[in-house]
PDB file of N, CA and C in Angstrom:
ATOM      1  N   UNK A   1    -129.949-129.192 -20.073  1.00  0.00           N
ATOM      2  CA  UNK A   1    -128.886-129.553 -19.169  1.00  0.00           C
ATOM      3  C   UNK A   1    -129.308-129.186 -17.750  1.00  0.00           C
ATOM      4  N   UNK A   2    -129.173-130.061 -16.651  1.00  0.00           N
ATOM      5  CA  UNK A   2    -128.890-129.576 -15.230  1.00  0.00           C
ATOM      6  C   UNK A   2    -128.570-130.332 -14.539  1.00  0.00           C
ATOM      7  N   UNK A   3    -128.312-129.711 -13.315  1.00  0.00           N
ATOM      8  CA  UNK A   3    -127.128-130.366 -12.336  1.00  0.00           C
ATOM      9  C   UNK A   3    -127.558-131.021 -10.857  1.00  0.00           C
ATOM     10  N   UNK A   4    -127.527-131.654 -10.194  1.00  0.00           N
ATOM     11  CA  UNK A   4    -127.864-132.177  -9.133  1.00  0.00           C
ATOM     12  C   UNK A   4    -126.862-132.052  -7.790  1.00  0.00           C
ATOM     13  N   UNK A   5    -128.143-131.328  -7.042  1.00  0.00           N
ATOM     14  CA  UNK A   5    -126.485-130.557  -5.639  1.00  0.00           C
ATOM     15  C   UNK A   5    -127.148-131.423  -4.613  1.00  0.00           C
ATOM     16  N   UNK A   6    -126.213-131.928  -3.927  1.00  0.00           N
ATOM     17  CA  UNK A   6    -126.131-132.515  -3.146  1.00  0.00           C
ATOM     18  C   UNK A   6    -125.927-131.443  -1.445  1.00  0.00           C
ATOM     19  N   UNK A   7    -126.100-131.127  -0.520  1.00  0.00           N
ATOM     20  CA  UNK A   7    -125.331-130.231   0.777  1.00  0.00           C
ATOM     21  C   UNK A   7    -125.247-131.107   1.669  1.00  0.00           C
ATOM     22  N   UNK A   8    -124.714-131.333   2.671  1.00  0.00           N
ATOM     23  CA  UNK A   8    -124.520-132.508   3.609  1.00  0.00           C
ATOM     24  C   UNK A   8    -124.637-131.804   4.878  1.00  0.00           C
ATOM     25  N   UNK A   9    -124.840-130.691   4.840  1.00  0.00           N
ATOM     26  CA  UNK A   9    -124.555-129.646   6.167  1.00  0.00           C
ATOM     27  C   UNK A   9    -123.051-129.319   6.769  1.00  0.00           C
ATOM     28  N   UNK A  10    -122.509-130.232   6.625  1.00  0.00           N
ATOM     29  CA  UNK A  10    -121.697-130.074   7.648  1.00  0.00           C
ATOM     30  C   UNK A  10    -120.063-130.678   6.142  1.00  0.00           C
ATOM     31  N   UNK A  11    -118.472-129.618   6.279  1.00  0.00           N
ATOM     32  CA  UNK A  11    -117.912-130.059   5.289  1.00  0.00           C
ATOM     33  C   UNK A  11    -116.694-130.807   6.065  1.00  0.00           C
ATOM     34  N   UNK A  12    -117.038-131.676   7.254  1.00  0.00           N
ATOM     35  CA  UNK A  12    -116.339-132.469   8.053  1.00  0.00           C
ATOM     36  C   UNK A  12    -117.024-133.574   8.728  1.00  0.00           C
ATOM     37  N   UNK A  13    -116.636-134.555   7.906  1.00  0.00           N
ATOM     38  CA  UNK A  13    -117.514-135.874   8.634  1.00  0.00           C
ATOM     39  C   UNK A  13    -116.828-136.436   8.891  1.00  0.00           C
ATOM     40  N   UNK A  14    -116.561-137.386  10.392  1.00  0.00           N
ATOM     41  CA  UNK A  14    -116.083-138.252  11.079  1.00  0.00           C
ATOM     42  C   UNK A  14    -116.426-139.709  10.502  1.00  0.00           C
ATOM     43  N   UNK A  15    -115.102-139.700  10.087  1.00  0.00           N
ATOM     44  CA  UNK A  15    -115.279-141.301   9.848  1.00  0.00           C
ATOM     45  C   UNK A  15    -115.943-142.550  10.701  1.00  0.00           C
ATOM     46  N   UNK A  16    -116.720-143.464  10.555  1.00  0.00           N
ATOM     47  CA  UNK A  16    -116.942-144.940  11.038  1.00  0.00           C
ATOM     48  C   UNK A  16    -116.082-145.531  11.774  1.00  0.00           C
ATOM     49  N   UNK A  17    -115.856-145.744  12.833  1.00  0.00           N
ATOM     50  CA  UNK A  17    -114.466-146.521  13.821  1.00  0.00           C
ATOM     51  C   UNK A  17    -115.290-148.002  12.847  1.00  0.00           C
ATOM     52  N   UNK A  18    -114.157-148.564  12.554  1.00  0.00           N
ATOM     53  CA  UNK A  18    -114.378-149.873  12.194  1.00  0.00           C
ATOM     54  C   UNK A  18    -112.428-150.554  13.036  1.00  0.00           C
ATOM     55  N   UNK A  19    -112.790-152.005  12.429  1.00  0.00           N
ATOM     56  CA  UNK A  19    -111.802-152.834  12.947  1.00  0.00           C
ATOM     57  C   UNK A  19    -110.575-152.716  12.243  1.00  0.00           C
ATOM     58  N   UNK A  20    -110.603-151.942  10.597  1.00  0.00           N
ATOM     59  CA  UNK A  20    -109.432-150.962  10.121  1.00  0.00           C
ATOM     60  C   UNK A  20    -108.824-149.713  10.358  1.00  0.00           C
ATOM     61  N   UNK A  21    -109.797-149.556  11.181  1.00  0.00           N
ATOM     62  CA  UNK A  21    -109.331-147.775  11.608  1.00  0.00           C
ATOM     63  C   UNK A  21    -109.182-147.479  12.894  1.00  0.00           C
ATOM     64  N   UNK A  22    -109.824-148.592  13.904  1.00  0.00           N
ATOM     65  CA  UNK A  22    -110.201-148.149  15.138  1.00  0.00           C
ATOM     66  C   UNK A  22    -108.715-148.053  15.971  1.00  0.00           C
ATOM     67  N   UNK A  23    -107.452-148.044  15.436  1.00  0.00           N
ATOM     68  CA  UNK A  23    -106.285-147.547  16.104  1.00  0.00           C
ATOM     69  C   UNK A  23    -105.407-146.214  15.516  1.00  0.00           C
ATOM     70  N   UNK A  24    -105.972-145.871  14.803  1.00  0.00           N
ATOM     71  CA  UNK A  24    -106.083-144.894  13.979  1.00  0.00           C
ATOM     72  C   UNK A  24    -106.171-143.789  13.114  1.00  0.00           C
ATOM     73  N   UNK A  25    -107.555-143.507  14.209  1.00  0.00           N
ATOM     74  CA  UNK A  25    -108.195-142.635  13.677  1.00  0.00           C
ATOM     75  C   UNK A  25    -108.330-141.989  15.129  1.00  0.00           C
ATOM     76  N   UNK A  26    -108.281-140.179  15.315  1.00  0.00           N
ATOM     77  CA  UNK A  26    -109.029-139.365  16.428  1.00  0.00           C
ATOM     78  C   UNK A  26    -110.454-139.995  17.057  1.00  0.00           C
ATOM     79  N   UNK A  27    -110.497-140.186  18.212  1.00  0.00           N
ATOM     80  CA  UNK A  27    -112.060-140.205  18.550  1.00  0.00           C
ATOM     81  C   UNK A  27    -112.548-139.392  19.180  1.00  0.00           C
ATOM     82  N   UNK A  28    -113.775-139.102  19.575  1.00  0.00           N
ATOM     83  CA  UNK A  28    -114.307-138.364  20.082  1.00  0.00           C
ATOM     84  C   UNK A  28    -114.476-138.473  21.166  1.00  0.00           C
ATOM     85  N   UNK A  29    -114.974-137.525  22.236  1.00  0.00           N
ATOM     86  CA  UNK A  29    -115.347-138.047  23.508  1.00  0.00           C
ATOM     87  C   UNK A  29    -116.523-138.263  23.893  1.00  0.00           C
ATOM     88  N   UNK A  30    -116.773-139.084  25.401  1.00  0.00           N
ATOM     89  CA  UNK A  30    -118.407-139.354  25.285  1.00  0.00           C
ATOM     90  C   UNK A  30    -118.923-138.559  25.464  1.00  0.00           C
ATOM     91  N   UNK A  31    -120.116-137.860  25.153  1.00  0.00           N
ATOM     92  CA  UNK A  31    -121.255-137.005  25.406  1.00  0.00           C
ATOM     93  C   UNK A  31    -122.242-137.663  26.376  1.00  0.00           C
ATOM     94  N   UNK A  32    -122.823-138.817  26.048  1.00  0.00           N
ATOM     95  CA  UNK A  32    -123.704-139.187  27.324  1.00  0.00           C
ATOM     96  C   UNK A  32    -123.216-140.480  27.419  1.00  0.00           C
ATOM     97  N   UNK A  33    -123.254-141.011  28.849  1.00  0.00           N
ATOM     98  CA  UNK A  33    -122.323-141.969  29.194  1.00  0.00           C
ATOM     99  C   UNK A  33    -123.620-142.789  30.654  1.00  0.00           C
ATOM    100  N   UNK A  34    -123.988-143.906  30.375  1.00  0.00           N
ATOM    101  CA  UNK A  34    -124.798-145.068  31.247  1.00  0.00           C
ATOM    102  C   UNK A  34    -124.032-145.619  31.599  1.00  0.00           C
ATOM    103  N   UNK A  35    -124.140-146.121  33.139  1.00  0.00           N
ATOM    104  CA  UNK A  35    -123.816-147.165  33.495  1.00  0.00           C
ATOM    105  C   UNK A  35    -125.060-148.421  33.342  1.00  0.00           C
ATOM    106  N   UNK A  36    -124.482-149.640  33.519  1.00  0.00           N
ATOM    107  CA  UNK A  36    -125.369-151.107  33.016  1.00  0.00           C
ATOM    108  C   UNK A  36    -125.728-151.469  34.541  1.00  0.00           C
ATOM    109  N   UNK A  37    -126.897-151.657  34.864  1.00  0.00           N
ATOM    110  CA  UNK A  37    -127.091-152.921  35.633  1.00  0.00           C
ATOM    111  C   UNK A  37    -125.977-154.018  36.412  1.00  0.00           C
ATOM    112  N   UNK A  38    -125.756-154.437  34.959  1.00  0.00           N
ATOM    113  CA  UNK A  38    -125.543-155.678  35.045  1.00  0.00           C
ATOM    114  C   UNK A  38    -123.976-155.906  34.432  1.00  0.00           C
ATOM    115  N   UNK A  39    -123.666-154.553  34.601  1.00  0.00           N
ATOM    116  CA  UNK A  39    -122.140-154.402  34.826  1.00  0.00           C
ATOM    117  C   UNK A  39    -122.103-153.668  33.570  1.00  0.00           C
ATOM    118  N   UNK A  40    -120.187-152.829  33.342  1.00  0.00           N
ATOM    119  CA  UNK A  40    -120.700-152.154  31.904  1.00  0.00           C
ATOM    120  C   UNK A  40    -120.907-150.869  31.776  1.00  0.00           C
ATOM    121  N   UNK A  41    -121.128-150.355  30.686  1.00  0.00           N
ATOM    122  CA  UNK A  41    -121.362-149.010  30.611  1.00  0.00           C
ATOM    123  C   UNK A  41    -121.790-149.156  29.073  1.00  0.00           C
ATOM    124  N   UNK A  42    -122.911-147.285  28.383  1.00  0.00           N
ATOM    125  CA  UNK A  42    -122.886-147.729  27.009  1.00  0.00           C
ATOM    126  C   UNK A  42    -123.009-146.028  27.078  1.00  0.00           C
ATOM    127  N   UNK A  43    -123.201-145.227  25.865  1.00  0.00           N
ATOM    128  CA  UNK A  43    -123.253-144.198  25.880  1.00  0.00           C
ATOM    129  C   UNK A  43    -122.996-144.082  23.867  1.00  0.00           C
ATOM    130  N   UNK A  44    -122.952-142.438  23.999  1.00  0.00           N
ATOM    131  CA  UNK A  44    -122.800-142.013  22.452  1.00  0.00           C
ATOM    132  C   UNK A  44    -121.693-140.946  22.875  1.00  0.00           C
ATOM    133  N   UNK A  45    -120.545-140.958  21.680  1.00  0.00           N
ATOM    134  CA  UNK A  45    -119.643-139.563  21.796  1.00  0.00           C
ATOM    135  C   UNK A  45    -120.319-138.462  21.104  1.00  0.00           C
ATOM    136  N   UNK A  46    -119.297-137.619  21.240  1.00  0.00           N
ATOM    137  CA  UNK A  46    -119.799-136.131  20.927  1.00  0.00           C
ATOM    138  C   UNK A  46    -120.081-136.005  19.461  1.00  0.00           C
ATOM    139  N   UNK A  47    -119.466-136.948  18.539  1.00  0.00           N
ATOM    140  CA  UNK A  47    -120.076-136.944  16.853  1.00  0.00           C
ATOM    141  C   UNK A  47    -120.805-137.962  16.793  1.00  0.00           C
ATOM    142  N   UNK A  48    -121.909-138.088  17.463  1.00  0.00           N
ATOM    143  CA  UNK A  48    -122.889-138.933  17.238  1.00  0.00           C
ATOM    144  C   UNK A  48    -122.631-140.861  17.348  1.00  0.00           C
ATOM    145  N   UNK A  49    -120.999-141.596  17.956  1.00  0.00           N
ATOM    146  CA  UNK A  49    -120.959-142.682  17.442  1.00  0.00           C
ATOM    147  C   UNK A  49    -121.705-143.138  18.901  1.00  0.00           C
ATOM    148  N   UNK A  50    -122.161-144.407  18.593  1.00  0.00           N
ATOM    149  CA  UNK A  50    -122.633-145.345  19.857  1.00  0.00           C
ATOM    150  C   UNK A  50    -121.388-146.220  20.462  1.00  0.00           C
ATOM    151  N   UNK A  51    -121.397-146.522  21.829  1.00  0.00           N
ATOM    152  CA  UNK A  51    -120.310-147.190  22.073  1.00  0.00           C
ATOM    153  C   UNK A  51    -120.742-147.899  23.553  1.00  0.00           C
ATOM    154  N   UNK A  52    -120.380-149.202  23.464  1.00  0.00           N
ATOM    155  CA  UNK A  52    -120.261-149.659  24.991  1.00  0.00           C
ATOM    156  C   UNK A  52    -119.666-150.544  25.210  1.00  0.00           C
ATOM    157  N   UNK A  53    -119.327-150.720  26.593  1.00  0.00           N
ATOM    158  CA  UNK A  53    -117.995-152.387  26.917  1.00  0.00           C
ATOM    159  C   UNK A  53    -118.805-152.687  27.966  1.00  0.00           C
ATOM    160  N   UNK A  54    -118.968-154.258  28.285  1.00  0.00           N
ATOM    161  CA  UNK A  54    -119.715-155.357  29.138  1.00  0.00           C
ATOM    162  C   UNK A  54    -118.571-156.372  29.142  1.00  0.00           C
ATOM    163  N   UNK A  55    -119.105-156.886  30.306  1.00  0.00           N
ATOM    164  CA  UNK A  55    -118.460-158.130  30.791  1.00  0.00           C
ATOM    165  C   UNK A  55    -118.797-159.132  29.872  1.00  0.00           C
ATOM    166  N   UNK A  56    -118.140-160.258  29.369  1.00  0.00           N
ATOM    167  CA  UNK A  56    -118.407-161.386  28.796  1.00  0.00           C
ATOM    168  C   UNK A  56    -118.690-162.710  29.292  1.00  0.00           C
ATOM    169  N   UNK A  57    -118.851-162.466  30.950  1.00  0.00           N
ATOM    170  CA  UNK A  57    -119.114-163.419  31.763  1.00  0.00           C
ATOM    171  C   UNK A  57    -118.973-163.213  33.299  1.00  0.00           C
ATOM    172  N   UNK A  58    -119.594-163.194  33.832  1.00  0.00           N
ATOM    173  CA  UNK A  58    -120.347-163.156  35.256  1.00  0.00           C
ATOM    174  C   UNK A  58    -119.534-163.298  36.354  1.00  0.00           C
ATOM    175  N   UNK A  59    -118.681-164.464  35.949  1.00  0.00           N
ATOM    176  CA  UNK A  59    -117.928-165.438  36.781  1.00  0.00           C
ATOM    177  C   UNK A  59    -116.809-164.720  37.200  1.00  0.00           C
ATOM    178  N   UNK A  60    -116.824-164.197  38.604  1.00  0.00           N
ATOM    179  CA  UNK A  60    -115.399-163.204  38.822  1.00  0.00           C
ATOM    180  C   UNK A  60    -114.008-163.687  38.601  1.00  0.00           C
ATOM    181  N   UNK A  61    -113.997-164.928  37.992  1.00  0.00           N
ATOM    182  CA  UNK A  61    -112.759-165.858  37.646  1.00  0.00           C
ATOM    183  C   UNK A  61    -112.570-165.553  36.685  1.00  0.00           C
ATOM    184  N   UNK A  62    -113.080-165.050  35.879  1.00  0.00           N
ATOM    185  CA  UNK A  62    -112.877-164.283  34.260  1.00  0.00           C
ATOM    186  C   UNK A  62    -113.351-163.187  34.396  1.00  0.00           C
ATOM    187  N   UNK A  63    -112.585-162.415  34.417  1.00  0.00           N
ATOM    188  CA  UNK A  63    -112.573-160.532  34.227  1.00  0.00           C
ATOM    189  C   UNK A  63    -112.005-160.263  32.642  1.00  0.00           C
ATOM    190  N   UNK A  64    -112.847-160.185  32.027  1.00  0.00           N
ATOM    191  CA  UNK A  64    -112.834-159.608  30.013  1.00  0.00           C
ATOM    192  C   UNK A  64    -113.630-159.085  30.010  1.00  0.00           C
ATOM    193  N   UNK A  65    -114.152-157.774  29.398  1.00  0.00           N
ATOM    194  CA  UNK A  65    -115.212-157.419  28.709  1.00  0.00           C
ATOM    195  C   UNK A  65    -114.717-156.801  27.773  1.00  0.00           C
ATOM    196  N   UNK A  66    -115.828-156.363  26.703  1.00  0.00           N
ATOM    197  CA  UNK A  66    -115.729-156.252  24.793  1.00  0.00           C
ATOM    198  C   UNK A  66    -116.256-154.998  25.292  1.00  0.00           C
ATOM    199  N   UNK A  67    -114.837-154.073  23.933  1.00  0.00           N
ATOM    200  CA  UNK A  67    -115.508-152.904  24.341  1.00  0.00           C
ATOM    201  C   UNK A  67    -116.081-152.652  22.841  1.00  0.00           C
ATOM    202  N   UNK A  68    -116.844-152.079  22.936  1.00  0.00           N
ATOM    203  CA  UNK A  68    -117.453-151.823  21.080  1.00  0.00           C
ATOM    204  C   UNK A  68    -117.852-150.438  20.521  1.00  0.00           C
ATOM    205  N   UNK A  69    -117.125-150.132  19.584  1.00  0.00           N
ATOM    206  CA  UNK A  69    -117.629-148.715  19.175  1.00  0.00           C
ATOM    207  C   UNK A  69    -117.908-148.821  17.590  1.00  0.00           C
ATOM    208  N   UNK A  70    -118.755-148.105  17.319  1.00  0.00           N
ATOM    209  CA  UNK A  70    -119.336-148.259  15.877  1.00  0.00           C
ATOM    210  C   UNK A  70    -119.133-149.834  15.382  1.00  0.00           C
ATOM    211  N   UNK A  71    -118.154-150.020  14.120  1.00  0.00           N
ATOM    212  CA  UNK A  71    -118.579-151.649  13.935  1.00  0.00           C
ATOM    213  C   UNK A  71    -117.448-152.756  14.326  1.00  0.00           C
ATOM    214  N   UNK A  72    -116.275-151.553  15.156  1.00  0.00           N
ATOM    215  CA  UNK A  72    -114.933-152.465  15.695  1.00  0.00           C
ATOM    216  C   UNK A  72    -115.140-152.501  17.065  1.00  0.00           C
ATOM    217  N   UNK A  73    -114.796-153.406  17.671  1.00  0.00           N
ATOM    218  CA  UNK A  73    -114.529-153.694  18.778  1.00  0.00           C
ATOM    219  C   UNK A  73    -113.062-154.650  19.027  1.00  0.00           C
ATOM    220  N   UNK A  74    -112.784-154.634  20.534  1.00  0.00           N
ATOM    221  CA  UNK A  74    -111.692-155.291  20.990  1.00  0.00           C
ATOM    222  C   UNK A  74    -112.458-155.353  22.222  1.00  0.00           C
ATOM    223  N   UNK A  75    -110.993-156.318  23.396  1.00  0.00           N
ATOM    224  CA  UNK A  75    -111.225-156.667  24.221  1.00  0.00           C
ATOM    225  C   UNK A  75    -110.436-155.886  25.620  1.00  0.00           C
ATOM    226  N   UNK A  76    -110.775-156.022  27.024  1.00  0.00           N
ATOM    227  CA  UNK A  76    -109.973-155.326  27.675  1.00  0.00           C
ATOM    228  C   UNK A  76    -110.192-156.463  28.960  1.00  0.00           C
ATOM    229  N   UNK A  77    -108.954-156.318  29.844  1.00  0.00           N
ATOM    230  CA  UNK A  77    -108.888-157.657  30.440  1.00  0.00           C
ATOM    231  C   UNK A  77    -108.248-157.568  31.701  1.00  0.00           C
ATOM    232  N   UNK A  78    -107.846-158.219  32.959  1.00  0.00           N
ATOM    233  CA  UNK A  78    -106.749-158.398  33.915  1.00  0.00           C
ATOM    234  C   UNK A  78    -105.873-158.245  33.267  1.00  0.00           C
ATOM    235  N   UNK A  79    -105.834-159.165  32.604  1.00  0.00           N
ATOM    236  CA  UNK A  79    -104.530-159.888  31.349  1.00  0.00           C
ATOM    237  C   UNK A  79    -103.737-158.722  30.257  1.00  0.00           C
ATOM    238  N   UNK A  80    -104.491-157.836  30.262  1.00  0.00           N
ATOM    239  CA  UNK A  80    -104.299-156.657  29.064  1.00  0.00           C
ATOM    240  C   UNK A  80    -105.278-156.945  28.169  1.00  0.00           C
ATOM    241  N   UNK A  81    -105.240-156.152  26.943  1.00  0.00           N
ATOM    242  CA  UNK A  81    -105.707-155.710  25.898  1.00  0.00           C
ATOM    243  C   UNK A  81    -105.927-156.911  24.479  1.00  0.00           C
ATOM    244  N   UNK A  82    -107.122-157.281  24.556  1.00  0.00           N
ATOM    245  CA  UNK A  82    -107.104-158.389  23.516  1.00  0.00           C
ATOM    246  C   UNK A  82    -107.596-158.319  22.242  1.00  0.00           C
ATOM    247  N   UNK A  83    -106.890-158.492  20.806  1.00  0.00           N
ATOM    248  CA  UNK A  83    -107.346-158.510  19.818  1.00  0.00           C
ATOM    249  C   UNK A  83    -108.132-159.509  18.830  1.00  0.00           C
ATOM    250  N   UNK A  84    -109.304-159.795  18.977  1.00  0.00           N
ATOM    251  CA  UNK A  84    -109.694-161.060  18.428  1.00  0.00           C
ATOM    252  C   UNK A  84    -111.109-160.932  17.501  1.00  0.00           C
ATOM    253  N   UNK A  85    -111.346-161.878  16.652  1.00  0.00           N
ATOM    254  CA  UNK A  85    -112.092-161.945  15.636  1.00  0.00           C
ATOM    255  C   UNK A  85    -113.586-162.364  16.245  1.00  0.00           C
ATOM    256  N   UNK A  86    -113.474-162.800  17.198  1.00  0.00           N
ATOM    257  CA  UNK A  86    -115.101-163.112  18.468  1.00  0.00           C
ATOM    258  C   UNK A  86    -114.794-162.986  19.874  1.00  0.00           C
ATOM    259  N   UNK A  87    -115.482-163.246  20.495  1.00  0.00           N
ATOM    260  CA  UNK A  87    -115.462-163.826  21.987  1.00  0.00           C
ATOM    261  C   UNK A  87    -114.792-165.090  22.417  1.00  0.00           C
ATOM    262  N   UNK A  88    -115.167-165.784  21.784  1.00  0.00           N
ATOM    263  CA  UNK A  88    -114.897-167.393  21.986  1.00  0.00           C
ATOM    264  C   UNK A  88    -112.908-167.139  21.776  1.00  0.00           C
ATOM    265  N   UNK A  89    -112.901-166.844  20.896  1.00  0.00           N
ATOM    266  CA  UNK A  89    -111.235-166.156  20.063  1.00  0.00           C
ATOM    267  C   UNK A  89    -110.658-165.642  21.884  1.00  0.00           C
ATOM    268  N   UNK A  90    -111.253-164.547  21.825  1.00  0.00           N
ATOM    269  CA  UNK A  90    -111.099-163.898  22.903  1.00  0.00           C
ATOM    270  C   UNK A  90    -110.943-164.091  23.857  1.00  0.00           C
ATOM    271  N   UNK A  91    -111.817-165.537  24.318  1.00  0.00           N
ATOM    272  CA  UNK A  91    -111.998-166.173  25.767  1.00  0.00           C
ATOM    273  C   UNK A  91    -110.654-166.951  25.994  1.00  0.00           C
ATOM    274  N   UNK A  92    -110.530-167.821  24.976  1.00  0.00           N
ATOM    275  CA  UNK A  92    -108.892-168.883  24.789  1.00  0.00           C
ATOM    276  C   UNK A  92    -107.791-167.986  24.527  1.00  0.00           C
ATOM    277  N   UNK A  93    -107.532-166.777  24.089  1.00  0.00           N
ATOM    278  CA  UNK A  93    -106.526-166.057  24.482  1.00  0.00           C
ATOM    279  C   UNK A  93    -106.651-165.382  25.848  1.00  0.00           C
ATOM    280  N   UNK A  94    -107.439-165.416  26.527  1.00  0.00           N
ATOM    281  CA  UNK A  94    -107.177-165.000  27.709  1.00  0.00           C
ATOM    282  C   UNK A  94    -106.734-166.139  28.157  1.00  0.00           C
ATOM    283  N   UNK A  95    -107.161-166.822  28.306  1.00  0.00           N
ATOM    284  CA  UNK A  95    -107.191-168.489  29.009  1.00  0.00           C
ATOM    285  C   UNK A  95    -105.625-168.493  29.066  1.00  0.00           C
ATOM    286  N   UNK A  96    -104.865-168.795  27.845  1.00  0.00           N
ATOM    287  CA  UNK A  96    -103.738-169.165  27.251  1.00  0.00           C
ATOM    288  C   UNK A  96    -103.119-167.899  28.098  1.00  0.00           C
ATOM    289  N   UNK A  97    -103.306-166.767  28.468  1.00  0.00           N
ATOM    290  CA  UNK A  97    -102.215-165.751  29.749  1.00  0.00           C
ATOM    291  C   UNK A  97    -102.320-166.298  30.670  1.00  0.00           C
ATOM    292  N   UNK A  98    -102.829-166.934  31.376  1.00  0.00           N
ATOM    293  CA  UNK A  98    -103.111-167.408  32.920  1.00  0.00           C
ATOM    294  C   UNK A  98    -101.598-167.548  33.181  1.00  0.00           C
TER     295      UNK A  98
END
């Protein structure tokens, strides 16, 4: 007979922000935080997740960018706060606030 041990280090693991949880769940804060070039920002929080929001288009006539953390993301806007399944989703609900 014997047994197989598993230790994980640590007996508190932070869940995955996904697109079921990401309203949710506690997050963390950022630990290191970039700004983009080319507009934007990206960085990692303090439990290790990756995260960043960019513009979705150039054109100062459309102000949206996707913000994304682990595997959920949403949108953030002039318009407010957008919930959508892509960009394109995303782009025609903004459109449709004008």
């Amino acid at each position: 007979m014997f047994a197989i041990c598993f230790f994980a280090g640590t007996l508190s693991v932070q869940a995955e922000t996904t697109k079921d949880n990401i309203w949710t769940i506690p997050h963390a804060t950022p630990e290191v935080f970039y700004t983009h070039p080319a507009g934007g920002f990206y960085g990692v929080t303090t439990d290790g997740e990756l995260f960043r929001q960019y513009p979705l288009f150039t054109d100062s006539s459309i102000l949206i960018h996707k913000f994304a953390i682990g595997t959920a993301f949403f949108y953030v806007s002039d318009r407010g706060f957008i919930k959508a399944s892509s960009d394109l989703v995303a782009i025609s609900m903004y459109l449709a606030r004008a």
